[in-house]
PDB file of N, CA and C in Angstrom:
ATOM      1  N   UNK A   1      -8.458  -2.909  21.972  1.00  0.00           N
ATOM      2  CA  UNK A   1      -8.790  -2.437  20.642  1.00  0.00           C
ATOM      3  C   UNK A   1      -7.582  -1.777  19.969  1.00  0.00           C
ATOM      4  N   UNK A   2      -6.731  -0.919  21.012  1.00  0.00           N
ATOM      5  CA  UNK A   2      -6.119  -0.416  19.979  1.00  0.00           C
ATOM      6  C   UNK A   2      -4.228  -1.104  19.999  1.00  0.00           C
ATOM      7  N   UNK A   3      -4.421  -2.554  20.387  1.00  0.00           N
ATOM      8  CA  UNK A   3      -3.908  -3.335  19.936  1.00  0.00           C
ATOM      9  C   UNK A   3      -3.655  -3.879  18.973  1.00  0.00           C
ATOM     10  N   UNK A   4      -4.651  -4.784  18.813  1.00  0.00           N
ATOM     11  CA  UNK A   4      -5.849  -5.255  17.601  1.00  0.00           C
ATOM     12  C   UNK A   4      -5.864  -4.364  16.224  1.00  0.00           C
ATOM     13  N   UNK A   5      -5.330  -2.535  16.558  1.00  0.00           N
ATOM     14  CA  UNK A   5      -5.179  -1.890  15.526  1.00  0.00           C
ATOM     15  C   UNK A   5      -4.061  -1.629  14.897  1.00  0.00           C
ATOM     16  N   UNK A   6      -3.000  -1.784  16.201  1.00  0.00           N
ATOM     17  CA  UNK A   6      -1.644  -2.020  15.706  1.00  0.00           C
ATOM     18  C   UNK A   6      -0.718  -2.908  14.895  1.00  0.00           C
ATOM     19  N   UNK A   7      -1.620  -4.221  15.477  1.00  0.00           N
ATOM     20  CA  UNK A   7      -1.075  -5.209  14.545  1.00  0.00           C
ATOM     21  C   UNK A   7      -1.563  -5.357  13.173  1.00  0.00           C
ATOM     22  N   UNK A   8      -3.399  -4.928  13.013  1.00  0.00           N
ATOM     23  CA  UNK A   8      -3.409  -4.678  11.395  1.00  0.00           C
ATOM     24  C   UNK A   8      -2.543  -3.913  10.699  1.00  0.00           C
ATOM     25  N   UNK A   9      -2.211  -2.681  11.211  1.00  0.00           N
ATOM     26  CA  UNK A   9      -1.565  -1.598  10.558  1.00  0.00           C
ATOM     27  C   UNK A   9       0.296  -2.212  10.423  1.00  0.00           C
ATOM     28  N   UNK A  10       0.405  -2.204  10.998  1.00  0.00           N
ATOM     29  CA  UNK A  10       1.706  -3.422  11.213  1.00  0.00           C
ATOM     30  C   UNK A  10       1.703  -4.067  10.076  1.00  0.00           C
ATOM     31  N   UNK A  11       0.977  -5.055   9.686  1.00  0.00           N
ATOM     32  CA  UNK A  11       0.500  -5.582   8.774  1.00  0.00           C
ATOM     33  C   UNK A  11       0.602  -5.193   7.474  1.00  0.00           C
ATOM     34  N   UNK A  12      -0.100  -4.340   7.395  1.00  0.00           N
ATOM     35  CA  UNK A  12      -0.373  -3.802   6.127  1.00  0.00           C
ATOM     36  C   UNK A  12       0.556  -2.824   5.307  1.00  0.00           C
ATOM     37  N   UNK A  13       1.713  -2.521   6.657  1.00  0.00           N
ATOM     38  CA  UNK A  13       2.692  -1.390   6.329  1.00  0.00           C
ATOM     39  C   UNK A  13       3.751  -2.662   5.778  1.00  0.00           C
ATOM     40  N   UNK A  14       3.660  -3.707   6.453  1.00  0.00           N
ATOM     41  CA  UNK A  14       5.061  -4.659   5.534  1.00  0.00           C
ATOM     42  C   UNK A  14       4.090  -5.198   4.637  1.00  0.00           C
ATOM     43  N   UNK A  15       3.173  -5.341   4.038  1.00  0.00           N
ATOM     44  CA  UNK A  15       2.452  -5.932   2.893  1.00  0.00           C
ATOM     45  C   UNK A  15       2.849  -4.701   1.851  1.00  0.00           C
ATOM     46  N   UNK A  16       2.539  -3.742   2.513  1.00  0.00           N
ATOM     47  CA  UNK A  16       2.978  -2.238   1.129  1.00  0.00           C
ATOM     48  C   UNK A  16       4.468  -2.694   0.808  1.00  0.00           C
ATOM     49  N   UNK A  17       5.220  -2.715   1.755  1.00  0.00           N
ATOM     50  CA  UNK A  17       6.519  -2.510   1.560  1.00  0.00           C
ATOM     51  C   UNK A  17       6.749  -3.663   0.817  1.00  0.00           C
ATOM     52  N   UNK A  18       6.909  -5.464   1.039  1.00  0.00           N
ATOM     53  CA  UNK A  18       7.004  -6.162   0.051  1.00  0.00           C
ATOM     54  C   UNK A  18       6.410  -6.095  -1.209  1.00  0.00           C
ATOM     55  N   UNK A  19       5.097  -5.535  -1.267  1.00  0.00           N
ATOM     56  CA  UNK A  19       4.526  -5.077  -2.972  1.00  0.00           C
ATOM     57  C   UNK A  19       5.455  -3.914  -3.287  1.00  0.00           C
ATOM     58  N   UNK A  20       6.164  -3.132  -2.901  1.00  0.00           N
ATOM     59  CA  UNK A  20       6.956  -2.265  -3.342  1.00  0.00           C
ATOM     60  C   UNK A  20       8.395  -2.574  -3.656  1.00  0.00           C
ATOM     61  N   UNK A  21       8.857  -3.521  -2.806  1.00  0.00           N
ATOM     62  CA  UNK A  21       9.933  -4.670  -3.354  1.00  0.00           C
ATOM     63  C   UNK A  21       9.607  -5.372  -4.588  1.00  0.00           C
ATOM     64  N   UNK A  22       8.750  -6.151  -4.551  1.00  0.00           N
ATOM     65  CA  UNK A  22       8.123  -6.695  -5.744  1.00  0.00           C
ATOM     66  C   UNK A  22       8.349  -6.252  -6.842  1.00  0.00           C
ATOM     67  N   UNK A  23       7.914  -4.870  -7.096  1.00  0.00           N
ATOM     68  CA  UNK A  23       7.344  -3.700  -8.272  1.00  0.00           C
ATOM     69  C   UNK A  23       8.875  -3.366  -8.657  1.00  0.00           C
ATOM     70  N   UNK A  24       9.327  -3.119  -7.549  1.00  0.00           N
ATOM     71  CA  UNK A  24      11.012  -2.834  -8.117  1.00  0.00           C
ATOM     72  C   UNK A  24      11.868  -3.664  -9.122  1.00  0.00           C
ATOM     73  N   UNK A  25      11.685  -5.256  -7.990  1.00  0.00           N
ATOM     74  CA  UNK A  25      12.616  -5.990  -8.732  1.00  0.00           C
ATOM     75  C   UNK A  25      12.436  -6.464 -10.149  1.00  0.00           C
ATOM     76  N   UNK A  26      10.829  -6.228 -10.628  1.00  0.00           N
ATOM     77  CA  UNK A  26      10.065  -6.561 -11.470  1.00  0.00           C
ATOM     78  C   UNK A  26      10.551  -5.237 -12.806  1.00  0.00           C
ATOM     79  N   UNK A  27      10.660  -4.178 -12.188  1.00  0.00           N
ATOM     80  CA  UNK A  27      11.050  -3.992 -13.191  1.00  0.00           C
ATOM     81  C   UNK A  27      12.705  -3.314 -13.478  1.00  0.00           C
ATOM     82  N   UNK A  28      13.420  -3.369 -12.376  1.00  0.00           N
ATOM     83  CA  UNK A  28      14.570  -4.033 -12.813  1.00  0.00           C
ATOM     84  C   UNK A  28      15.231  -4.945 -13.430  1.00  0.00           C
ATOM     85  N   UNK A  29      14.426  -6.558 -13.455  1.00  0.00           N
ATOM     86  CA  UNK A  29      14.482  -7.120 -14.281  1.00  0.00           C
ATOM     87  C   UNK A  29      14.116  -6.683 -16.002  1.00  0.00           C
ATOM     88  N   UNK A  30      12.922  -6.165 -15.840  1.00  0.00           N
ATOM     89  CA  UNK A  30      12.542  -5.680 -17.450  1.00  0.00           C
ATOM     90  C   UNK A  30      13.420  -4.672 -17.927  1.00  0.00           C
ATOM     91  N   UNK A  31      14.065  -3.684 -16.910  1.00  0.00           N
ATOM     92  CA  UNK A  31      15.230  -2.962 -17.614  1.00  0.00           C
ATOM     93  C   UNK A  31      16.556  -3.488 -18.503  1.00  0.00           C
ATOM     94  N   UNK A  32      16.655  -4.199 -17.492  1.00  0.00           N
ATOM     95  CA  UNK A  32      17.770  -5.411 -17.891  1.00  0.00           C
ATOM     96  C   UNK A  32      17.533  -6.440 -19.130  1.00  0.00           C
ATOM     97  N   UNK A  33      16.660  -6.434 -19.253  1.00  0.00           N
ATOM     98  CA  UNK A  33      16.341  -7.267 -20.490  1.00  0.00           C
ATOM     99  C   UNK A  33      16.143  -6.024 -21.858  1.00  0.00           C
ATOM    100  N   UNK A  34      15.534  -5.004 -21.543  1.00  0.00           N
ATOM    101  CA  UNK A  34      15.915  -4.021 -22.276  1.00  0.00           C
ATOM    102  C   UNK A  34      16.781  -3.905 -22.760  1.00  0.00           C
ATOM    103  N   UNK A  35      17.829  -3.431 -22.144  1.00  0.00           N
ATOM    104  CA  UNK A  35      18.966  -3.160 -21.943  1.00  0.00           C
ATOM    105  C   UNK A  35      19.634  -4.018 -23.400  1.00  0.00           C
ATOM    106  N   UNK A  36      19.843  -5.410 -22.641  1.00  0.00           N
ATOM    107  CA  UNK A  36      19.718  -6.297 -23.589  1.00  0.00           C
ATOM    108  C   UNK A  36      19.691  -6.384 -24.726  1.00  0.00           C
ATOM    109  N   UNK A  37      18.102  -6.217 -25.411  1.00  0.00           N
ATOM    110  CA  UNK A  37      17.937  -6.102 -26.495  1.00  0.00           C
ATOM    111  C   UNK A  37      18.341  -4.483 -27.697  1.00  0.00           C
ATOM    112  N   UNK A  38      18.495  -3.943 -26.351  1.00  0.00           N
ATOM    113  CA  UNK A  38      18.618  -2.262 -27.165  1.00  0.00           C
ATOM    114  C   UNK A  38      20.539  -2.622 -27.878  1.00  0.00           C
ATOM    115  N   UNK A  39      21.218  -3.339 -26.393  1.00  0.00           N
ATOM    116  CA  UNK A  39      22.462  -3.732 -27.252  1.00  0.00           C
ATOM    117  C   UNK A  39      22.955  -4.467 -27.882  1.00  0.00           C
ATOM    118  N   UNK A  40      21.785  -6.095 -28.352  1.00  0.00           N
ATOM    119  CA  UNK A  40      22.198  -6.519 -29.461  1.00  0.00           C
ATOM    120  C   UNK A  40      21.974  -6.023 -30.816  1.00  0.00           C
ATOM    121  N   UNK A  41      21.110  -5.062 -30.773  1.00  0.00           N
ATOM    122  CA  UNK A  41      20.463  -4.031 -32.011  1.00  0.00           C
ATOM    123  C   UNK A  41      21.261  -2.830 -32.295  1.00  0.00           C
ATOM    124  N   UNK A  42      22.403  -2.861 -31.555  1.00  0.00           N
ATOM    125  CA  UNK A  42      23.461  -2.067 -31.771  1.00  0.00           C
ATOM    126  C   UNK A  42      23.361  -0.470 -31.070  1.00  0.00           C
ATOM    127  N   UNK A  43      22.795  -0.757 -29.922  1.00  0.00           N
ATOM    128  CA  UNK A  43      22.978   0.405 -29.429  1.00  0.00           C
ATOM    129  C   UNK A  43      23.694   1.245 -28.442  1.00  0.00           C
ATOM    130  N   UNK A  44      24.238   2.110 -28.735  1.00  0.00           N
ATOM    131  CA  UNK A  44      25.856   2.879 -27.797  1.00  0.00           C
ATOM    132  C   UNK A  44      25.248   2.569 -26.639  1.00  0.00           C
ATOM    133  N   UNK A  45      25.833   2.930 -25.704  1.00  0.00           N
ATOM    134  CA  UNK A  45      26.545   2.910 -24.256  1.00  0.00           C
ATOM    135  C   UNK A  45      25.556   4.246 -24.255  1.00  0.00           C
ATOM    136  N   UNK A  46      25.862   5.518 -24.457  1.00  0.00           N
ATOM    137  CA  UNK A  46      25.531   6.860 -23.995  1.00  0.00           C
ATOM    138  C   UNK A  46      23.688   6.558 -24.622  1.00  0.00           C
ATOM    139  N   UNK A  47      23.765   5.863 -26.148  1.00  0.00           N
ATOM    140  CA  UNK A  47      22.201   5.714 -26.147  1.00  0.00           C
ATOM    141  C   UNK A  47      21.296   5.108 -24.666  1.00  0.00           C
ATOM    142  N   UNK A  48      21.684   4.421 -24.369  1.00  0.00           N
ATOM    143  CA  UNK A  48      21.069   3.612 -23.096  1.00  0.00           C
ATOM    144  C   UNK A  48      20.890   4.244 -21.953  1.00  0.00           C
ATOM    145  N   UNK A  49      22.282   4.774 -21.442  1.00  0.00           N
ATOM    146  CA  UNK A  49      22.552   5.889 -20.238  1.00  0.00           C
ATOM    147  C   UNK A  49      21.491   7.084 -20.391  1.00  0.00           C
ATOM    148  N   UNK A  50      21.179   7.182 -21.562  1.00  0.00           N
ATOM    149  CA  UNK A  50      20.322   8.508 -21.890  1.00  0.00           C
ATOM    150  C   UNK A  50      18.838   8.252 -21.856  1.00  0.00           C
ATOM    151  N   UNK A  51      18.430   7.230 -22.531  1.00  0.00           N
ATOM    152  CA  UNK A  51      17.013   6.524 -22.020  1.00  0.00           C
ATOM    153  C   UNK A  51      16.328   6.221 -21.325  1.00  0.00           C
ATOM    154  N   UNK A  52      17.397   5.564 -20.228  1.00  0.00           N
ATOM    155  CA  UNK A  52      17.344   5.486 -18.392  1.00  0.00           C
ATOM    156  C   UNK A  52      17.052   6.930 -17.748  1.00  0.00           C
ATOM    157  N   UNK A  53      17.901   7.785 -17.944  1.00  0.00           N
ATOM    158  CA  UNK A  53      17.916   9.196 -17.579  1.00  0.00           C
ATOM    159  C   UNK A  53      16.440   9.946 -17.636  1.00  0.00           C
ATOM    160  N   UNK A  54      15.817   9.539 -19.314  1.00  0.00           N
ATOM    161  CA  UNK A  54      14.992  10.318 -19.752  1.00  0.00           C
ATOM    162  C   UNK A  54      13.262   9.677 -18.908  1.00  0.00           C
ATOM    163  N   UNK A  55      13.449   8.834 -18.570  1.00  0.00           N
ATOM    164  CA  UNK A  55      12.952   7.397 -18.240  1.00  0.00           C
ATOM    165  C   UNK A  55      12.368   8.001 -17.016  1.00  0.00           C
ATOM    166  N   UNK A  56      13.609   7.650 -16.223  1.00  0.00           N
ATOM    167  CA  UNK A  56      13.661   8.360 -14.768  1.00  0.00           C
ATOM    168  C   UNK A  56      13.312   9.900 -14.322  1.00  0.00           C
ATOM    169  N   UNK A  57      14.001  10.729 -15.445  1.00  0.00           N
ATOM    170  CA  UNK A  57      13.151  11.851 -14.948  1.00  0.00           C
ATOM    171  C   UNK A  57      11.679  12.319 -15.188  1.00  0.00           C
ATOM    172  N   UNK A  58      11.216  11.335 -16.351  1.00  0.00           N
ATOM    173  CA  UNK A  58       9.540  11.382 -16.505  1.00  0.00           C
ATOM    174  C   UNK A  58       9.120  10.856 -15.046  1.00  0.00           C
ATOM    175  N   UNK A  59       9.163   9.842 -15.087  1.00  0.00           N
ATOM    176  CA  UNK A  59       8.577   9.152 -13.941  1.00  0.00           C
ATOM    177  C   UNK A  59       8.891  10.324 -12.536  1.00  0.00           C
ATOM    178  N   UNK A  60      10.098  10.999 -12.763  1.00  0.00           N
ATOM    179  CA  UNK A  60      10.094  12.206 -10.835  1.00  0.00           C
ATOM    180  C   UNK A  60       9.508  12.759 -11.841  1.00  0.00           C
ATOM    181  N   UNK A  61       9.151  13.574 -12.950  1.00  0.00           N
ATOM    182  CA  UNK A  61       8.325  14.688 -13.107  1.00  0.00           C
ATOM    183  C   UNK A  61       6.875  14.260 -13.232  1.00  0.00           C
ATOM    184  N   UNK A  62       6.451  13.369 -13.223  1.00  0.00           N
ATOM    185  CA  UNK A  62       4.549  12.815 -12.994  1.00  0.00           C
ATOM    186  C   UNK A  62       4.751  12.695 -11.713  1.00  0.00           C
ATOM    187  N   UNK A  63       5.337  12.070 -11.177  1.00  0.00           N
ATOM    188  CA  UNK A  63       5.162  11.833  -9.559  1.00  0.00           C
ATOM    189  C   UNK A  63       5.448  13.568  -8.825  1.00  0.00           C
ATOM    190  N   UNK A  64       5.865  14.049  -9.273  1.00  0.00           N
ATOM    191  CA  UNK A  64       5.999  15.897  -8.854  1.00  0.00           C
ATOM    192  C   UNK A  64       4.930  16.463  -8.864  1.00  0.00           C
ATOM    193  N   UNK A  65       4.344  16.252 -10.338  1.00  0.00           N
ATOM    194  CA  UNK A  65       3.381  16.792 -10.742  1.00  0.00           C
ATOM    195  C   UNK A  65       1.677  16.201  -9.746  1.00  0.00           C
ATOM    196  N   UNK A  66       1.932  15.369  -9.299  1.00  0.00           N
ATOM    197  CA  UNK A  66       0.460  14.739  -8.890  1.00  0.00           C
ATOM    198  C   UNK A  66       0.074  15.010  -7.418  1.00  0.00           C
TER     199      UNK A  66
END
């Protein structure tokens, strides 16, 4: 049995981890396309760097917060 439990859990710990690969590259890509469009619309270098920043620290301050 507690074989049988290892290998589900096994399982399910690389199923998290590739959906968490997934989620990443997914939206690394959408950054990048951002990105993109924020600089054919003419937007600085420091505008972008600063968006990312502001971006990123929402996302650690909800994940802090919860």
């Amino acid at each position: 049995m507690a074989i049988i439990l290892s290998i589900v859990i096994s399982l399910l710990i690389g199923l998290t981890a590739l959906v968490i690969v997934g989620l990443a590259s997914f939206h690394v890509t959408q950054g990048s396309k951002q990105i993109g469009t924020r600089r054919a619309l003419g937007a600085k270098r420091m505008d972008i760097i600063r968006q990312l920043l502001l971006e990123n620290w929402l996302v650690m301050r909800y994940l802090a917060l919860s």
